[in-house]
Protein backbone atom coordinates (compact mmCIF):
# COMPACT_ATOMS: atom_id res chain seq x y z
CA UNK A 1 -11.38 -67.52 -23.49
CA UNK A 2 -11.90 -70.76 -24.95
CA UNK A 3 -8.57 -73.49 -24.16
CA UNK A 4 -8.25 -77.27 -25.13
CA UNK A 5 -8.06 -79.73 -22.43
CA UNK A 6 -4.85 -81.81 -23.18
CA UNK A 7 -6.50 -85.26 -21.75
CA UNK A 8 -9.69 -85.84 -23.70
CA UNK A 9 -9.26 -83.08 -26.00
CA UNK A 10 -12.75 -81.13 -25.35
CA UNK A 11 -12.96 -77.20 -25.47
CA UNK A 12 -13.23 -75.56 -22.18
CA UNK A 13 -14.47 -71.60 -21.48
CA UNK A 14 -12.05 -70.47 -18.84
CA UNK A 15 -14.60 -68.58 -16.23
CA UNK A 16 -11.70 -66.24 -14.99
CA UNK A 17 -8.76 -64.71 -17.43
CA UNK A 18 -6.58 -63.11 -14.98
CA UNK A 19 -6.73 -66.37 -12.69
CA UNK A 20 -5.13 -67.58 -15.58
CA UNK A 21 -2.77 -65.53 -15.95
CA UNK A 22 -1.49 -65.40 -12.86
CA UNK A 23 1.70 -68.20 -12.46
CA UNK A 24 0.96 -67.78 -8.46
CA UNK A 25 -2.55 -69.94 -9.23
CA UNK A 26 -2.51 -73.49 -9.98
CA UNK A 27 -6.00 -74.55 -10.55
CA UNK A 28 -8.57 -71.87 -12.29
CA UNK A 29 -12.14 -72.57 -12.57
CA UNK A 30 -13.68 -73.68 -16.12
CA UNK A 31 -16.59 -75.07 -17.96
CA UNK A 32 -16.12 -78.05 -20.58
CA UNK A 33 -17.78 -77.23 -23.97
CA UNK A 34 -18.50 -81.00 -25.14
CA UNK A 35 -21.94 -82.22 -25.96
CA UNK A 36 -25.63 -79.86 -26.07
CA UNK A 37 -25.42 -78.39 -22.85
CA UNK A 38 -22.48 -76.27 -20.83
CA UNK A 39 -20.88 -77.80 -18.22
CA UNK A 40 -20.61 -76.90 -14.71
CA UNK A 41 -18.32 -74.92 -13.18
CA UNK A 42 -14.80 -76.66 -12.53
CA UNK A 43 -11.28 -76.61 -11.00
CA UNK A 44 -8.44 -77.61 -13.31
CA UNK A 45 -5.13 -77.66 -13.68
CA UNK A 46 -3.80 -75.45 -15.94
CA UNK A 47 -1.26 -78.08 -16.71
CA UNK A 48 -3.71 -79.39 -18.22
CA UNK A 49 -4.82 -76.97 -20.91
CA UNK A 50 -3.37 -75.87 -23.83
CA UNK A 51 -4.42 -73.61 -26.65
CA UNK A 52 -6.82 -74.94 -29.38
CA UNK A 53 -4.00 -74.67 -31.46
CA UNK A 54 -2.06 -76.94 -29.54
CA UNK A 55 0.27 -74.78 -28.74
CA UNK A 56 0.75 -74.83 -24.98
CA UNK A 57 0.17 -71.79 -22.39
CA UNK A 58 3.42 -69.48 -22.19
CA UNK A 59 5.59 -70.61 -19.44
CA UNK A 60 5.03 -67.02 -17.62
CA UNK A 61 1.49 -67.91 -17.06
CA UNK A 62 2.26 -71.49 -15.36
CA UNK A 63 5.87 -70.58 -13.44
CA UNK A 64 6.44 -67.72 -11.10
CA UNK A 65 10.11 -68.35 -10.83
CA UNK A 66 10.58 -68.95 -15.04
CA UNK A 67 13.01 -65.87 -14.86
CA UNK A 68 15.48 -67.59 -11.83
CA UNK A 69 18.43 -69.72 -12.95
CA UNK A 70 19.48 -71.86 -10.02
């Protein structure tokens, strides 16, 4: 799944889907898309990354507690 890095803008590949899924994980593993040649493997934040759109990733995905009023 391809996501936009909100920073510099550049694709990125995300190497593991259900990491990012899960709210429990804060950093998932990536590889940026920019120039000729893929990128190594990385650890992100997925505050970081939004969809190419630049719409950004459902709060379910980022929060655990996104359901609990205090």
């Amino acid at each position: 799944m391809f996501l936009k890095d909100m920073n510099n803008g550049d694709l990125v590949d995300v190497l593991d889907v259900n990491a990012l899924m899960d709210p429990s994980i804060g950093d998932i593993s990536v590889r940026y898309q920019s120039g000729e040649e893929v990128g190594d493997p990385m650890d992100t934040s997925k505050e970081h990354l939004l969809f190419p759109s630049g719409e950004a990733l459902p709060e379910c995905w980022r929060n655990m507690h996104y359901r609990v009023s205090f």
